[in-house]
C-alpha atoms as a PDB file:
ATOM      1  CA  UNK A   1     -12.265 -15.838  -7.349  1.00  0.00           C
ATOM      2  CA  UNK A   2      -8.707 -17.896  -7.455  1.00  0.00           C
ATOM      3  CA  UNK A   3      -6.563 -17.505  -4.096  1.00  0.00           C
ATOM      4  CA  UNK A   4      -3.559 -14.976  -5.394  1.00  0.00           C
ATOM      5  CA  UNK A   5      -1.859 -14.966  -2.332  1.00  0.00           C
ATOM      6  CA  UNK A   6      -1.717 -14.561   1.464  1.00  0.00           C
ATOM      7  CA  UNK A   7      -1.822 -11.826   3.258  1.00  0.00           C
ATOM      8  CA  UNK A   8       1.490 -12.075   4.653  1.00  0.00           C
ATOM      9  CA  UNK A   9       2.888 -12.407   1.109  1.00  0.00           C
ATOM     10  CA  UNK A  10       0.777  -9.894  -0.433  1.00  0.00           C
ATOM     11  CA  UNK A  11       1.700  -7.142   2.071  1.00  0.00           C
ATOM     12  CA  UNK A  12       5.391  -7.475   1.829  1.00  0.00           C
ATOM     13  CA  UNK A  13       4.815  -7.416  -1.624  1.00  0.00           C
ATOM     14  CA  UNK A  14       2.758  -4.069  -1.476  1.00  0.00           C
ATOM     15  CA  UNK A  15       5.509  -2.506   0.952  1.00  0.00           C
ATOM     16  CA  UNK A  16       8.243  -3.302  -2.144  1.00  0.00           C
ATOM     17  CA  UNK A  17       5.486  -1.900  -4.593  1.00  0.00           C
ATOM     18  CA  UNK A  18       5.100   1.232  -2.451  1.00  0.00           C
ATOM     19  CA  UNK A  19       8.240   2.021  -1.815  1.00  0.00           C
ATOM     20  CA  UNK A  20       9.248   1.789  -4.894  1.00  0.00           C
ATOM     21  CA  UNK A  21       6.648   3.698  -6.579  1.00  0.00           C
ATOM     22  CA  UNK A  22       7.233   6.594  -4.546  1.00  0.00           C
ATOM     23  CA  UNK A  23      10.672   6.504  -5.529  1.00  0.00           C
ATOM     24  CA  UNK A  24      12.309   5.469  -1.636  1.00  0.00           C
ATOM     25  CA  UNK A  25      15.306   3.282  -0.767  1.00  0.00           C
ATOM     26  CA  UNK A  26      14.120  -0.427   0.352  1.00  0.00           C
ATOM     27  CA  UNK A  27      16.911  -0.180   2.990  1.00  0.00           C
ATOM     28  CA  UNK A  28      16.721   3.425   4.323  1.00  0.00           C
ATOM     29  CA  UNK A  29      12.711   4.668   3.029  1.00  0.00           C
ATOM     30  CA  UNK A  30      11.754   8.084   4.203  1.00  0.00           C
ATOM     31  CA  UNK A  31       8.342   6.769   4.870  1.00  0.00           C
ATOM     32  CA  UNK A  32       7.201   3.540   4.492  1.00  0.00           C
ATOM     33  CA  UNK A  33       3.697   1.923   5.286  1.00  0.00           C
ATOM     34  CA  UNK A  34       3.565   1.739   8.601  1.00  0.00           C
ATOM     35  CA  UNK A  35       2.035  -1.211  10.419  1.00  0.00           C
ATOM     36  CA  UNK A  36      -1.504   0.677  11.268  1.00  0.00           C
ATOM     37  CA  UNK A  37      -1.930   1.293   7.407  1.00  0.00           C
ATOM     38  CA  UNK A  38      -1.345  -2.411   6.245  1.00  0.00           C
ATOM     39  CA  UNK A  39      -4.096  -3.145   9.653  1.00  0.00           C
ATOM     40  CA  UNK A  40      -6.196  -0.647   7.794  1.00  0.00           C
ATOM     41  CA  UNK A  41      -5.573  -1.757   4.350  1.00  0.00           C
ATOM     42  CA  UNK A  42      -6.048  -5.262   5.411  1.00  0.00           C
ATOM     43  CA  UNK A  43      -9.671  -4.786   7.505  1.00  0.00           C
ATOM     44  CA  UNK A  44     -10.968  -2.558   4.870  1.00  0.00           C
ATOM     45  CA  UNK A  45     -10.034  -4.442   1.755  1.00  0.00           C
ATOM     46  CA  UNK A  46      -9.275  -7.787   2.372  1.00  0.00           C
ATOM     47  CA  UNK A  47     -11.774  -8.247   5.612  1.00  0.00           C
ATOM     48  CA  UNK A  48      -8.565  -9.491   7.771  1.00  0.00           C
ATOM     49  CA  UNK A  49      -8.772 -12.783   5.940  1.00  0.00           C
ATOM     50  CA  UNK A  50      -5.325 -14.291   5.401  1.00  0.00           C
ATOM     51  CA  UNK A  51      -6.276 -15.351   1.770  1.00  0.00           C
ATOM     52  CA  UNK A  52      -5.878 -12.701  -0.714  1.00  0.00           C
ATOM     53  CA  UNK A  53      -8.405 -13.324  -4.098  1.00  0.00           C
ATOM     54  CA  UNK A  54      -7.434 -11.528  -7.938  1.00  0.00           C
ATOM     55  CA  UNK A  55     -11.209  -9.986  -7.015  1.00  0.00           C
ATOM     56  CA  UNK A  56     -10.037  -8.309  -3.791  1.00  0.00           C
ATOM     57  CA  UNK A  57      -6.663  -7.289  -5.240  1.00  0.00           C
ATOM     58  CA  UNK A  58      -7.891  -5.530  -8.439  1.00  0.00           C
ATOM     59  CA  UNK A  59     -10.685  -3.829  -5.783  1.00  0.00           C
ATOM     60  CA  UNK A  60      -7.609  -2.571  -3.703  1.00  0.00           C
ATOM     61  CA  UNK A  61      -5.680  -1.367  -6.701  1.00  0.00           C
ATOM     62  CA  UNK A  62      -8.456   1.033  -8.582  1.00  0.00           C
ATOM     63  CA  UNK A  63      -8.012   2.858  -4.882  1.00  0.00           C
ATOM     64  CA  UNK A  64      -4.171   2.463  -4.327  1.00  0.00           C
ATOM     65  CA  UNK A  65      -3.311   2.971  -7.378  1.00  0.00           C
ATOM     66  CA  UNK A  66      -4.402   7.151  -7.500  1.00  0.00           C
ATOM     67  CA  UNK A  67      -3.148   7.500  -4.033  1.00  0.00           C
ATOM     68  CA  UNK A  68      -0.009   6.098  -4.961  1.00  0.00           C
ATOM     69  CA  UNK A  69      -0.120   8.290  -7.864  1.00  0.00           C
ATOM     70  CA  UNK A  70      -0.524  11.664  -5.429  1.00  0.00           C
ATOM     71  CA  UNK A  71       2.379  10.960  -3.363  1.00  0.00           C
ATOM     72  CA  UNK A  72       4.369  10.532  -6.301  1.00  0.00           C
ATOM     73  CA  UNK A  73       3.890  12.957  -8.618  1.00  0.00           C
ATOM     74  CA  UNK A  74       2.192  15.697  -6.632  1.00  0.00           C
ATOM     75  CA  UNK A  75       4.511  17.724  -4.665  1.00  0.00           C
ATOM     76  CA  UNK A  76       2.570  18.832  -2.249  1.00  0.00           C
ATOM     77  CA  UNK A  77       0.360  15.388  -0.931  1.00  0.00           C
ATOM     78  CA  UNK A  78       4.093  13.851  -1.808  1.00  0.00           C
ATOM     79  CA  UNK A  79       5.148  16.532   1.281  1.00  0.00           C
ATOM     80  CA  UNK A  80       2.362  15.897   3.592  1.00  0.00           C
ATOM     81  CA  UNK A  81       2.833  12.328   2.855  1.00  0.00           C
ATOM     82  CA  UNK A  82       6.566  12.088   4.277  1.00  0.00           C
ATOM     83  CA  UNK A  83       6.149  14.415   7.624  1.00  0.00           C
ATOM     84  CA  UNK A  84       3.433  12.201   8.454  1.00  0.00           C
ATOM     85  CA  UNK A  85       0.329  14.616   8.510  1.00  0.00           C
ATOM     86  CA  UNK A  86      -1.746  11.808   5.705  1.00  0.00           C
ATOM     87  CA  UNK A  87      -2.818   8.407   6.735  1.00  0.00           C
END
């Protein structure tokens, strides 16, 4: 597995990827990831390594992918999403 990126770079590219996914303003987003949910994101998927591998990344996406998805495009996880009651 090549190194992609690090973590650093890879999760302020994921916030820009997020954001605008869900369809939010970079300078004013309703609800962006918050710091606990890149923690999570980066224990659970990329074992709090600061190297990022293509391997790890296409893991993450087959997951965030759908659940970026929901928030989009379905009105009501896209509601739960932005008053804060989904992690």
């Amino acid at each position: 597995d090549q190194t992609e990126t690090t973590w650093p770079m890879f999760a302020n590219r994921l916030q820009r990827r997020f954001l605008r996914a869900t369809r939010q303003s970079f300078s004013q987003p309703m609800r962006a990831l918050s710091p606990f949910e890149l923690h999570y994101i980066h224990e659970k998927f990329f074992g709090s390594k600061n190297e990022v591998t293509r391997g790890q990344v296409t893991k993450f996406w087959a997951w965030f992918g759908g659940l970026t998805q929901a928030i989009r495009f379905k009105r009501h996880v896209n509601e739960l999403w932005y008053k804060g009651y989904l992690f």
